[in-house]
PDB file of N, CA and C in Angstrom:
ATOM      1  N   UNK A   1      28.240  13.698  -7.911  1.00  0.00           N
ATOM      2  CA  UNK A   1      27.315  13.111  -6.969  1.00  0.00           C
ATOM      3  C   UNK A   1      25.904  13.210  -7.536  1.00  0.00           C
ATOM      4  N   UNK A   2      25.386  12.432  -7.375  1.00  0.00           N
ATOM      5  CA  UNK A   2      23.685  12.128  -8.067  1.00  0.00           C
ATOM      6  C   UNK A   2      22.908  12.674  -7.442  1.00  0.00           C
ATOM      7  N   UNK A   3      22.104  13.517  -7.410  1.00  0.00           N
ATOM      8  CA  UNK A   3      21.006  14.513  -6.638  1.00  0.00           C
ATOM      9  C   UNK A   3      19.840  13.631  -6.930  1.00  0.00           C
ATOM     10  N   UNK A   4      19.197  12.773  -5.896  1.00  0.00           N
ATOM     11  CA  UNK A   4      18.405  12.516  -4.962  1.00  0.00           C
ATOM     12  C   UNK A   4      17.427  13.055  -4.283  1.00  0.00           C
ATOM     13  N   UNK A   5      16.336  12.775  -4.788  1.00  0.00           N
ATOM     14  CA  UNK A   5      14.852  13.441  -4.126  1.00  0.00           C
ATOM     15  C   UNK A   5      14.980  13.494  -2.313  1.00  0.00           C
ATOM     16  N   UNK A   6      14.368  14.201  -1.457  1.00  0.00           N
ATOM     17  CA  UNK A   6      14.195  13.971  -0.052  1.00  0.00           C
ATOM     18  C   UNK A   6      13.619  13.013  -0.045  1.00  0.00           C
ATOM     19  N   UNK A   7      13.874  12.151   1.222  1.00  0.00           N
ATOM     20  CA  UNK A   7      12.960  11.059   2.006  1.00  0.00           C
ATOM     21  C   UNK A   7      11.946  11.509   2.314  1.00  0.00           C
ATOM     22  N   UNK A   8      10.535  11.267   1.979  1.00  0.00           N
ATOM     23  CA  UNK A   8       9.280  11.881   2.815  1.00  0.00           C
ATOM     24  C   UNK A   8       9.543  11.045   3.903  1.00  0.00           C
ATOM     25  N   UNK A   9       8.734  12.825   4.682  1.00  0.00           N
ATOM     26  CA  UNK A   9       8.816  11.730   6.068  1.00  0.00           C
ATOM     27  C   UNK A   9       8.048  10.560   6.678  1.00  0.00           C
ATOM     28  N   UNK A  10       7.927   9.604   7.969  1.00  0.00           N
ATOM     29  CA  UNK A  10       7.093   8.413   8.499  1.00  0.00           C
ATOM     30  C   UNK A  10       5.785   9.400   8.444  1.00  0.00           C
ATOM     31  N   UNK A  11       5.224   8.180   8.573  1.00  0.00           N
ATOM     32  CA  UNK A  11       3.810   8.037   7.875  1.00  0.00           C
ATOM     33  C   UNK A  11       3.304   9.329   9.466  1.00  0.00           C
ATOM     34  N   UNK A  12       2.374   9.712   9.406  1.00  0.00           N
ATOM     35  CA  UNK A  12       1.610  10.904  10.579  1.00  0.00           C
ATOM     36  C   UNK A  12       2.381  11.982  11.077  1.00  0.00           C
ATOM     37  N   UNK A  13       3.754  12.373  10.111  1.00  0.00           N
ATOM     38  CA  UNK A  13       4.599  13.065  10.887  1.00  0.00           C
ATOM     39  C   UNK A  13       4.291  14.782   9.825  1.00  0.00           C
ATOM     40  N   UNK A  14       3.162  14.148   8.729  1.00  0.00           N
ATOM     41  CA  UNK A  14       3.159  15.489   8.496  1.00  0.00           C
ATOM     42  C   UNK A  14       3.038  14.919   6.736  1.00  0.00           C
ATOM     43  N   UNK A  15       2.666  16.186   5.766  1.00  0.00           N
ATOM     44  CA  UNK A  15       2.448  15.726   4.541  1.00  0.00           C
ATOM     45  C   UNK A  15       3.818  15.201   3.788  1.00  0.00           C
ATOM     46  N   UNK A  16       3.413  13.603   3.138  1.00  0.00           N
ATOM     47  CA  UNK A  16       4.475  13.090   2.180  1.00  0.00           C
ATOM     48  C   UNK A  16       4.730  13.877   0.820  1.00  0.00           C
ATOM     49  N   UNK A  17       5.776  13.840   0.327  1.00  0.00           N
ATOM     50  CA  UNK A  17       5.836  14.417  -1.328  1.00  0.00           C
ATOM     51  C   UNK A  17       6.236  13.111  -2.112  1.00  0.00           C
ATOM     52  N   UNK A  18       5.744  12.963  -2.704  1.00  0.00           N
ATOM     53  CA  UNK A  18       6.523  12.217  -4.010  1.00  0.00           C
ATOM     54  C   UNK A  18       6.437  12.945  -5.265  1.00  0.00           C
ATOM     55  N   UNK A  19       7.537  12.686  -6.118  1.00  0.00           N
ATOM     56  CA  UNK A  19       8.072  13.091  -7.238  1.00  0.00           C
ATOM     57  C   UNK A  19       7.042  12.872  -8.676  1.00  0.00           C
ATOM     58  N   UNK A  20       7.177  13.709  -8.747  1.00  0.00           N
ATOM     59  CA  UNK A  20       5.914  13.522 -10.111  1.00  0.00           C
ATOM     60  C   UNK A  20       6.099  11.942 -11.570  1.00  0.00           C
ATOM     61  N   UNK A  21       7.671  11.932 -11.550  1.00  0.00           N
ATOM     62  CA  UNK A  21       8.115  10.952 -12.636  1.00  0.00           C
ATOM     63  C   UNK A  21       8.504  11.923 -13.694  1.00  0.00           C
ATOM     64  N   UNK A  22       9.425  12.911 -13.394  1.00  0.00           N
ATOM     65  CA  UNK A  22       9.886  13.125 -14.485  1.00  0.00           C
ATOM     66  C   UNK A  22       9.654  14.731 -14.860  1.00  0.00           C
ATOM     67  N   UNK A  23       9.112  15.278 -13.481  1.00  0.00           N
ATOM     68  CA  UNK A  23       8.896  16.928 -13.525  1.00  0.00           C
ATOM     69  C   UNK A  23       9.796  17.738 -12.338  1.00  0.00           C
ATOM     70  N   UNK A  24      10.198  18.355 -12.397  1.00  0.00           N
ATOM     71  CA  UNK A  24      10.764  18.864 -11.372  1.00  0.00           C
ATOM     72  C   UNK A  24       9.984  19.696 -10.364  1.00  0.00           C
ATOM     73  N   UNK A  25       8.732  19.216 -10.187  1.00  0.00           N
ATOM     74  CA  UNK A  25       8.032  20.064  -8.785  1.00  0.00           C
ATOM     75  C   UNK A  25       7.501  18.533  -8.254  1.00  0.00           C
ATOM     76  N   UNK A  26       7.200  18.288  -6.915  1.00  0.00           N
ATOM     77  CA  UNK A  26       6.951  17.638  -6.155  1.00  0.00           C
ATOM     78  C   UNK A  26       5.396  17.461  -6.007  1.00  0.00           C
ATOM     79  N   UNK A  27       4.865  15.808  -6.051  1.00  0.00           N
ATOM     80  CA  UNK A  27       3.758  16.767  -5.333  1.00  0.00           C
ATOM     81  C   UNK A  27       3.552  16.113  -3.718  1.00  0.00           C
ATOM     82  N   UNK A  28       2.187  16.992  -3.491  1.00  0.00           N
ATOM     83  CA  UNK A  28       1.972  16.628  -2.079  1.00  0.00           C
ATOM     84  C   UNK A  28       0.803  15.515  -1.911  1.00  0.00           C
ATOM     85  N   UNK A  29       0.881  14.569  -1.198  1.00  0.00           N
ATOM     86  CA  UNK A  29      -0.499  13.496  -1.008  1.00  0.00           C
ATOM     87  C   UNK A  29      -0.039  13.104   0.240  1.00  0.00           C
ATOM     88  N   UNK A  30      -1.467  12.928   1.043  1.00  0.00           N
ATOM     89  CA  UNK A  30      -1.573  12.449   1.815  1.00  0.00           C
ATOM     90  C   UNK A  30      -2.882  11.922   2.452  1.00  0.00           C
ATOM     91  N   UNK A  31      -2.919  11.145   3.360  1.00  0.00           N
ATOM     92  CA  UNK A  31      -4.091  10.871   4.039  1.00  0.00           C
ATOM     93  C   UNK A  31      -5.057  11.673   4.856  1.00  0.00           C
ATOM     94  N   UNK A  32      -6.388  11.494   4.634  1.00  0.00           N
ATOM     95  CA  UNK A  32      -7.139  12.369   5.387  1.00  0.00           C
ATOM     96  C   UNK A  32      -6.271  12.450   7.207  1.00  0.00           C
ATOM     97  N   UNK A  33      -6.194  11.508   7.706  1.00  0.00           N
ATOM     98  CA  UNK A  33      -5.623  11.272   8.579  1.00  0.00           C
ATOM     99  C   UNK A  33      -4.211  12.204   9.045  1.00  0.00           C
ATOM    100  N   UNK A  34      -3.761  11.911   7.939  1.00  0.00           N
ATOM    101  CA  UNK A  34      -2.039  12.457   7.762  1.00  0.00           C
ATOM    102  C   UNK A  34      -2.449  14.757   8.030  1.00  0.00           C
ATOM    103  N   UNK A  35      -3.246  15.013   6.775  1.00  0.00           N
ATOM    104  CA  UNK A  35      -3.912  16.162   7.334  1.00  0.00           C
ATOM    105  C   UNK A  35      -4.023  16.745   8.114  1.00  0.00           C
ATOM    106  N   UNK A  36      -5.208  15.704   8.838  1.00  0.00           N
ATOM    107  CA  UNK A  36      -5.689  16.056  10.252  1.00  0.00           C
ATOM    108  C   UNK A  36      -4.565  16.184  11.090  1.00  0.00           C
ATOM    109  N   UNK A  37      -3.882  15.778  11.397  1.00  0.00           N
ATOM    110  CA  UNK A  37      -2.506  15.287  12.006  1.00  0.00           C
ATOM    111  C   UNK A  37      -1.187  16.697  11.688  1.00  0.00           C
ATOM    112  N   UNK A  38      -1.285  17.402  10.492  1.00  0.00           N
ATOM    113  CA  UNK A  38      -0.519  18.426  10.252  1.00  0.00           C
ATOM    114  C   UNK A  38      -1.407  19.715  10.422  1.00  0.00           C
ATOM    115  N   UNK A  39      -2.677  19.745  10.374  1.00  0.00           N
ATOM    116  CA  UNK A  39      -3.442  20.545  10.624  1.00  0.00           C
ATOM    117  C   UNK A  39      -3.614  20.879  12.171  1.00  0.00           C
ATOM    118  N   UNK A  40      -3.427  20.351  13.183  1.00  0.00           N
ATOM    119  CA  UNK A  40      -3.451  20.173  14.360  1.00  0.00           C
ATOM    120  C   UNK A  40      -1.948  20.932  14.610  1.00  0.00           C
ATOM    121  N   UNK A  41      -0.908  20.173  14.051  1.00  0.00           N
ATOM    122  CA  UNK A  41       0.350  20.945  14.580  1.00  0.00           C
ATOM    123  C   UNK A  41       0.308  22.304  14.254  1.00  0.00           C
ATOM    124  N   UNK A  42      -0.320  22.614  13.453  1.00  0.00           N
ATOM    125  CA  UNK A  42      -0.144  24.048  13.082  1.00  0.00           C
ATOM    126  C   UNK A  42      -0.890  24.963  13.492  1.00  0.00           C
ATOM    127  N   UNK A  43      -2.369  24.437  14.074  1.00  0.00           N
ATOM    128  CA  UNK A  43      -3.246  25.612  14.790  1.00  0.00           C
ATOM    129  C   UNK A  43      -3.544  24.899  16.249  1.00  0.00           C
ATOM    130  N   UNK A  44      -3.006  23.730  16.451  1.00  0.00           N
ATOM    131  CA  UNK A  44      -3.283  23.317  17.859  1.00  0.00           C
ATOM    132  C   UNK A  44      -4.642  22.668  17.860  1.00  0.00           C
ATOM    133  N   UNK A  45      -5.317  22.544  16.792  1.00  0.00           N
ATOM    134  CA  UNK A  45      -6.929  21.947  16.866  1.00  0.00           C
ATOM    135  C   UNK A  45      -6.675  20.943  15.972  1.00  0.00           C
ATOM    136  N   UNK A  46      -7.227  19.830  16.882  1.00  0.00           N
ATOM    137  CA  UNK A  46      -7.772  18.715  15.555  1.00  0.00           C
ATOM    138  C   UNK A  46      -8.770  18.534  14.929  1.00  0.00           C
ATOM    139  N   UNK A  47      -8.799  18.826  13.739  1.00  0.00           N
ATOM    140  CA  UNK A  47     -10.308  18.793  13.054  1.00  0.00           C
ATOM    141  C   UNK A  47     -10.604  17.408  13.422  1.00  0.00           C
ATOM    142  N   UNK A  48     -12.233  17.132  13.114  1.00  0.00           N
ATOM    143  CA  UNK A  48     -12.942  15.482  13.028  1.00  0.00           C
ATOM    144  C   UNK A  48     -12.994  15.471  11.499  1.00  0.00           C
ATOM    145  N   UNK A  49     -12.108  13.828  11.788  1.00  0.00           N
ATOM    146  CA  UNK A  49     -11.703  13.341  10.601  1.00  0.00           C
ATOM    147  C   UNK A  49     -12.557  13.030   9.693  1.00  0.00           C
ATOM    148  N   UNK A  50     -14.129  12.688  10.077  1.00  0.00           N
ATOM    149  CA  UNK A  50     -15.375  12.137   8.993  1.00  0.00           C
ATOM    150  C   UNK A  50     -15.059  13.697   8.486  1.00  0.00           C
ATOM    151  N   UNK A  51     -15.505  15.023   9.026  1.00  0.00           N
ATOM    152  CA  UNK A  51     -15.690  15.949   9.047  1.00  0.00           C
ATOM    153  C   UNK A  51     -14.633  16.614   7.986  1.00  0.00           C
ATOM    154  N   UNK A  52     -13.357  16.435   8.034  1.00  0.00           N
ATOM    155  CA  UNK A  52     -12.553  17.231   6.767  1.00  0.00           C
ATOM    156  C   UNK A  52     -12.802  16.150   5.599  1.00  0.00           C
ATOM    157  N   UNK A  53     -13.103  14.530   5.784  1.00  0.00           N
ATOM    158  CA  UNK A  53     -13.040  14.133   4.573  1.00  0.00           C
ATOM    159  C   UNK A  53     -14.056  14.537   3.675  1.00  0.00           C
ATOM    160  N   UNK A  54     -15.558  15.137   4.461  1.00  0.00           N
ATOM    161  CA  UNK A  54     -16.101  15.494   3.780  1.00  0.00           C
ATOM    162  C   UNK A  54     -16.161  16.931   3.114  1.00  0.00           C
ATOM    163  N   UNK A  55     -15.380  17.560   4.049  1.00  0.00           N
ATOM    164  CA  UNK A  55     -15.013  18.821   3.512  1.00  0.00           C
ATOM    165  C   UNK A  55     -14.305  18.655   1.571  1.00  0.00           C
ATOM    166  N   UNK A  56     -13.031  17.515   2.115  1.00  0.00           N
ATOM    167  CA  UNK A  56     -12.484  17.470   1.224  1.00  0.00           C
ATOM    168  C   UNK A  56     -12.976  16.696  -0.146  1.00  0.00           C
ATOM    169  N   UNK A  57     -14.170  15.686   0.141  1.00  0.00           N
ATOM    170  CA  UNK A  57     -14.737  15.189  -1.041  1.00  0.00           C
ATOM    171  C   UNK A  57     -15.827  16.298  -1.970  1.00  0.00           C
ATOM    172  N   UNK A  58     -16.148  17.047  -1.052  1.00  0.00           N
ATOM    173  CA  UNK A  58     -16.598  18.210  -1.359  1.00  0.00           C
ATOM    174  C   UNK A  58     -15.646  19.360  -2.724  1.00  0.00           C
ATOM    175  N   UNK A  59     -14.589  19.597  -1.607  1.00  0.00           N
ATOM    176  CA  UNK A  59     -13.645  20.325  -2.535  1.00  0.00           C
ATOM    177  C   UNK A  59     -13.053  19.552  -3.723  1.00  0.00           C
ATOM    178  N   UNK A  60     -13.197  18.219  -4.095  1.00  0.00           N
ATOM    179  CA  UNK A  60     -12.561  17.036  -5.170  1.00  0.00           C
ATOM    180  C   UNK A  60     -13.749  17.441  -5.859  1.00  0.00           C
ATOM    181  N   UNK A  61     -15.240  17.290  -5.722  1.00  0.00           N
ATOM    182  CA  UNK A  61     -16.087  17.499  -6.963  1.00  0.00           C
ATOM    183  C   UNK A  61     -16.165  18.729  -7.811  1.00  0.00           C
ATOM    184  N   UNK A  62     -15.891  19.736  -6.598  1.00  0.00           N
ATOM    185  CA  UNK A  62     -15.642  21.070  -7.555  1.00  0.00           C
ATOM    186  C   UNK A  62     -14.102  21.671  -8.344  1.00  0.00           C
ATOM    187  N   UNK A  63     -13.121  20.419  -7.902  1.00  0.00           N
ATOM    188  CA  UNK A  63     -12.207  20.455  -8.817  1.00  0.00           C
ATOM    189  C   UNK A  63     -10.964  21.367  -8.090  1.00  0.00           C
ATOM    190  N   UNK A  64     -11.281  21.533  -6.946  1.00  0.00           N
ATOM    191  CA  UNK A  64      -9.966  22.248  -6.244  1.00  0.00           C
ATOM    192  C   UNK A  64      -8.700  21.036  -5.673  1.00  0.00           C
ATOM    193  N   UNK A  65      -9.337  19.702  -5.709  1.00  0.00           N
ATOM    194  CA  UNK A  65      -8.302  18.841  -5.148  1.00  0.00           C
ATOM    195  C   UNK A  65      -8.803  17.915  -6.162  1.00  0.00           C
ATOM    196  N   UNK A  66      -7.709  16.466  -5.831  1.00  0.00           N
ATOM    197  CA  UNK A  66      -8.010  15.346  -6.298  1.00  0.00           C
ATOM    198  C   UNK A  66      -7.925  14.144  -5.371  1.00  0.00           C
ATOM    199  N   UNK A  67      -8.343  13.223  -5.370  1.00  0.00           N
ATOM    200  CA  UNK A  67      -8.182  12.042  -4.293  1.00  0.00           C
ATOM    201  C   UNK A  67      -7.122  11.397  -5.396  1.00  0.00           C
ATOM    202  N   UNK A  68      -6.578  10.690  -5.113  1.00  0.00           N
ATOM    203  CA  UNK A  68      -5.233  10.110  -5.700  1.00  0.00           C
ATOM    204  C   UNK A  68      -5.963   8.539  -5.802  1.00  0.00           C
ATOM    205  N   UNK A  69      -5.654   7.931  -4.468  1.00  0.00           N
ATOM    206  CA  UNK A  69      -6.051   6.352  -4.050  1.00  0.00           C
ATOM    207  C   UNK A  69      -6.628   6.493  -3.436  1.00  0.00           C
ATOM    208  N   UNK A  70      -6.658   5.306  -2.969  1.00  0.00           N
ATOM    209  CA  UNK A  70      -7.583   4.618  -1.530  1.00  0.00           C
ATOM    210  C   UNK A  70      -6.599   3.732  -1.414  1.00  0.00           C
ATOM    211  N   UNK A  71      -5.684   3.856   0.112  1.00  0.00           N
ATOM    212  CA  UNK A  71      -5.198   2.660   0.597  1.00  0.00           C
ATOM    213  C   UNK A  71      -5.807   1.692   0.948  1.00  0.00           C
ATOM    214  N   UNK A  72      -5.228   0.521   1.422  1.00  0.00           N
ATOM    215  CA  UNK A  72      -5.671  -0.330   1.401  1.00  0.00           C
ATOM    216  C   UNK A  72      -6.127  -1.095   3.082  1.00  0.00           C
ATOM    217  N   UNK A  73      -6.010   0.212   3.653  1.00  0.00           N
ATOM    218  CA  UNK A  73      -7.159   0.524   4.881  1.00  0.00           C
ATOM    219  C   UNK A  73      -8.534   1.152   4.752  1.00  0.00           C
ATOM    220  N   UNK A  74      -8.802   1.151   3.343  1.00  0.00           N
ATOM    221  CA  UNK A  74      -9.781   1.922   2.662  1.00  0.00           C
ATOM    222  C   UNK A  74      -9.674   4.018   3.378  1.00  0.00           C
ATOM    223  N   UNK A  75      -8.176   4.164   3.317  1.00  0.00           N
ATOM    224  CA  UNK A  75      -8.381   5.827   4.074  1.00  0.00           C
ATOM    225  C   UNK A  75      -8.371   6.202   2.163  1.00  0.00           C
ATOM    226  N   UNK A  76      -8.332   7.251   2.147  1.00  0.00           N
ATOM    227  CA  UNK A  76      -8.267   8.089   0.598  1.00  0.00           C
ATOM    228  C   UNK A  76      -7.249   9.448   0.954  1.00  0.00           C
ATOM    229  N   UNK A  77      -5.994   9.084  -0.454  1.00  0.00           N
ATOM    230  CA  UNK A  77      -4.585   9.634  -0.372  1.00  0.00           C
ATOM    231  C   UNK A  77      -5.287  10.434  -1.448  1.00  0.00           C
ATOM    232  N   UNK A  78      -5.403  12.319  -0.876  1.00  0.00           N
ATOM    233  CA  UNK A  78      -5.581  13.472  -1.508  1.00  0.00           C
ATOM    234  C   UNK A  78      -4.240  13.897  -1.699  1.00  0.00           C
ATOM    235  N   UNK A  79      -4.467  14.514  -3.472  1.00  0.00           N
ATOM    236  CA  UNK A  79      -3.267  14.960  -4.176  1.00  0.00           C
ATOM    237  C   UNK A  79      -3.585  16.667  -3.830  1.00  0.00           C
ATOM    238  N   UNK A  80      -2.764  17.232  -3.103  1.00  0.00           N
ATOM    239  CA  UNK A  80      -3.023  18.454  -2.455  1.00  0.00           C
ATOM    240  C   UNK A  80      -2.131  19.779  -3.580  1.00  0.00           C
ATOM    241  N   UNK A  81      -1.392  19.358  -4.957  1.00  0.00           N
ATOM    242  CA  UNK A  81      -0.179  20.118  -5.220  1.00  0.00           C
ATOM    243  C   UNK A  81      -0.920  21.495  -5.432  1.00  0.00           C
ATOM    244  N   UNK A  82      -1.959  21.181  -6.459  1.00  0.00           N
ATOM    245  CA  UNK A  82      -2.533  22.436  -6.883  1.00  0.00           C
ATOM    246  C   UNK A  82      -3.203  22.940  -6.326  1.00  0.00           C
ATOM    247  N   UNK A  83      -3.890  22.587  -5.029  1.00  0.00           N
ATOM    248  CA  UNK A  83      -4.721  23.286  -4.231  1.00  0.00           C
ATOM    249  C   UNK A  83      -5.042  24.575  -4.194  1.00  0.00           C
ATOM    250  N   UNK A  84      -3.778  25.071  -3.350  1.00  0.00           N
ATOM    251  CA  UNK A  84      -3.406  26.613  -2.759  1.00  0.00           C
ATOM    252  C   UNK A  84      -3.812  27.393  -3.972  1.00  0.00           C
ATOM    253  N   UNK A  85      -3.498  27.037  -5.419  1.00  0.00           N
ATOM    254  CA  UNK A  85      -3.067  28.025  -6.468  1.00  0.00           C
ATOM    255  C   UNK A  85      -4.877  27.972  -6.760  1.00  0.00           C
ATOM    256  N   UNK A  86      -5.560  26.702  -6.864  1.00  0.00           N
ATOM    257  CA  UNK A  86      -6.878  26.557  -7.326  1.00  0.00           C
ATOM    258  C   UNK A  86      -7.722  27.606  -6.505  1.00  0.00           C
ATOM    259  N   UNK A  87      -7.956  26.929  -5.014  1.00  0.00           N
ATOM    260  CA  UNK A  87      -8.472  28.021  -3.992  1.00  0.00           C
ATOM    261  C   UNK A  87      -8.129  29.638  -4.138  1.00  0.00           C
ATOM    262  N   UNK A  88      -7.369  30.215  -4.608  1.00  0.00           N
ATOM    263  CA  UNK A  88      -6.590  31.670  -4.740  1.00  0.00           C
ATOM    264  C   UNK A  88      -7.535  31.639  -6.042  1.00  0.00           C
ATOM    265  N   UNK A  89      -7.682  31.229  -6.928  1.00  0.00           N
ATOM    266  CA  UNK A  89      -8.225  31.629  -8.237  1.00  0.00           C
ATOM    267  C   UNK A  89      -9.653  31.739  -7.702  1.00  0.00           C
ATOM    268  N   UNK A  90     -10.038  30.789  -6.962  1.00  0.00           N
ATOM    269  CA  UNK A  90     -11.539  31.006  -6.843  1.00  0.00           C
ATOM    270  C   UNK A  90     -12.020  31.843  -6.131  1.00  0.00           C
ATOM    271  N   UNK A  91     -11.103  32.211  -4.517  1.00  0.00           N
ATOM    272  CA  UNK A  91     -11.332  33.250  -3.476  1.00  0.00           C
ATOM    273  C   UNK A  91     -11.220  34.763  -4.198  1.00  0.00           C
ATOM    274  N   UNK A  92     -10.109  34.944  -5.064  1.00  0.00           N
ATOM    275  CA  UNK A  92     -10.157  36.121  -5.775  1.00  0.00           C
ATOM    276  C   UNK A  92     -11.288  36.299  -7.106  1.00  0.00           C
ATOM    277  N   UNK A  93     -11.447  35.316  -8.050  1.00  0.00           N
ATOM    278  CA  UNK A  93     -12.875  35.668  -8.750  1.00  0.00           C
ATOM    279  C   UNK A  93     -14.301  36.455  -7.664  1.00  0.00           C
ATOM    280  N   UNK A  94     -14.207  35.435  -6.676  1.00  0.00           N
ATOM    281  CA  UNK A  94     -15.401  35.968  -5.744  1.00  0.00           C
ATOM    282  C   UNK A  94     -15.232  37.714  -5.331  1.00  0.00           C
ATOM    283  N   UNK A  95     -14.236  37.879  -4.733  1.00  0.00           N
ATOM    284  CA  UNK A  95     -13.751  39.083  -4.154  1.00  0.00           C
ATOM    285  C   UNK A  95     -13.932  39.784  -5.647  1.00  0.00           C
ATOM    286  N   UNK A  96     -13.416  39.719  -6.443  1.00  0.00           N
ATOM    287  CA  UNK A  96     -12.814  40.785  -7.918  1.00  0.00           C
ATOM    288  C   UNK A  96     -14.780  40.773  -8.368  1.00  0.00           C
ATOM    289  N   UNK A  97     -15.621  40.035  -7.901  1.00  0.00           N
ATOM    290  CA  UNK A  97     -17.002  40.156  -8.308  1.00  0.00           C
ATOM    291  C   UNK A  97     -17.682  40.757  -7.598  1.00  0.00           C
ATOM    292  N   UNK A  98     -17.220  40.256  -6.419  1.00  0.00           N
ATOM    293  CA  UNK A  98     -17.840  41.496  -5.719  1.00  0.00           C
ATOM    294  C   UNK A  98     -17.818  42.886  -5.161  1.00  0.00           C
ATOM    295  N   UNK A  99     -16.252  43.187  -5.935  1.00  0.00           N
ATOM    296  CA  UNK A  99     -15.899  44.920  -6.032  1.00  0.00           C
ATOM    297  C   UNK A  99     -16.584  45.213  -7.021  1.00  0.00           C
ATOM    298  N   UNK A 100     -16.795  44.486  -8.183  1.00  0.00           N
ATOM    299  CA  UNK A 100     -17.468  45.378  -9.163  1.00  0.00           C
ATOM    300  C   UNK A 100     -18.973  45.049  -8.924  1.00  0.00           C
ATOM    301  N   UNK A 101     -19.232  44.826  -8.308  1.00  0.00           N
ATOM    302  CA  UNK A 101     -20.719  44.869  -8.405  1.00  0.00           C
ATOM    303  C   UNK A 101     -21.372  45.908  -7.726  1.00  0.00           C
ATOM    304  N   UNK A 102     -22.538  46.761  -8.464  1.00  0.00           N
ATOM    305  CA  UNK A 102     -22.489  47.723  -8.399  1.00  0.00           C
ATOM    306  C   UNK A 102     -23.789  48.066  -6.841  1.00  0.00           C
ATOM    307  N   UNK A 103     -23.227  48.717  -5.973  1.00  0.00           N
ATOM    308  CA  UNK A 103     -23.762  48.655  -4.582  1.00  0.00           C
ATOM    309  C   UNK A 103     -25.454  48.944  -4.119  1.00  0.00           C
TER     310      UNK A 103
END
């Protein structure tokens, strides 16, 4: 039997994955929208959507995310895979700098 990627799910039901082409980790993209929308299920608050995109164009210049596209509703599909691991490198440099710094 041929092993077959998952179906991402309909569009606002939460973040899509698609397959890299040829790597075996997934990644994650989705719409600012799509976000907002999984961010809400999970703490019960909906962020404002101008409001995380700018969060998130923010976090794209300093290199923790990437914007992928721009559909063709003009929304912008953020490539989220490396995020978590980027943010952890940077939250811990800060912290590991500021134990050693001397009081």
């Amino acid at each position: 039997m041929t092993e077959r990627p998952p179906s991402p799910p309909t569009a606002g039901t939460g973040p899509a994955l698609s397959g890299t082409g040829g790597g075996s980790e997934d990644r994650v993209v989705v719409t600012t929208a799509q976000l907002a929308t999984q961010l809400e299920e999970w703490t019960d608050y909906r962020p404002d959507e101008q409001l995380l995109e700018n969060v998130l164009l923010e976090l794209d210049r300093r290199d923790y995310l990437e914007w992928e596209t721009i559909t063709r509703n003009g929304d912008y599909c953020w490539d989220l895979t490396d995020t978590p691991e980027r943010l952890g490198k940077a939250i811990a440099a800060v912290v590991t700098a500021l134990l050693q710094a001397d009081p």
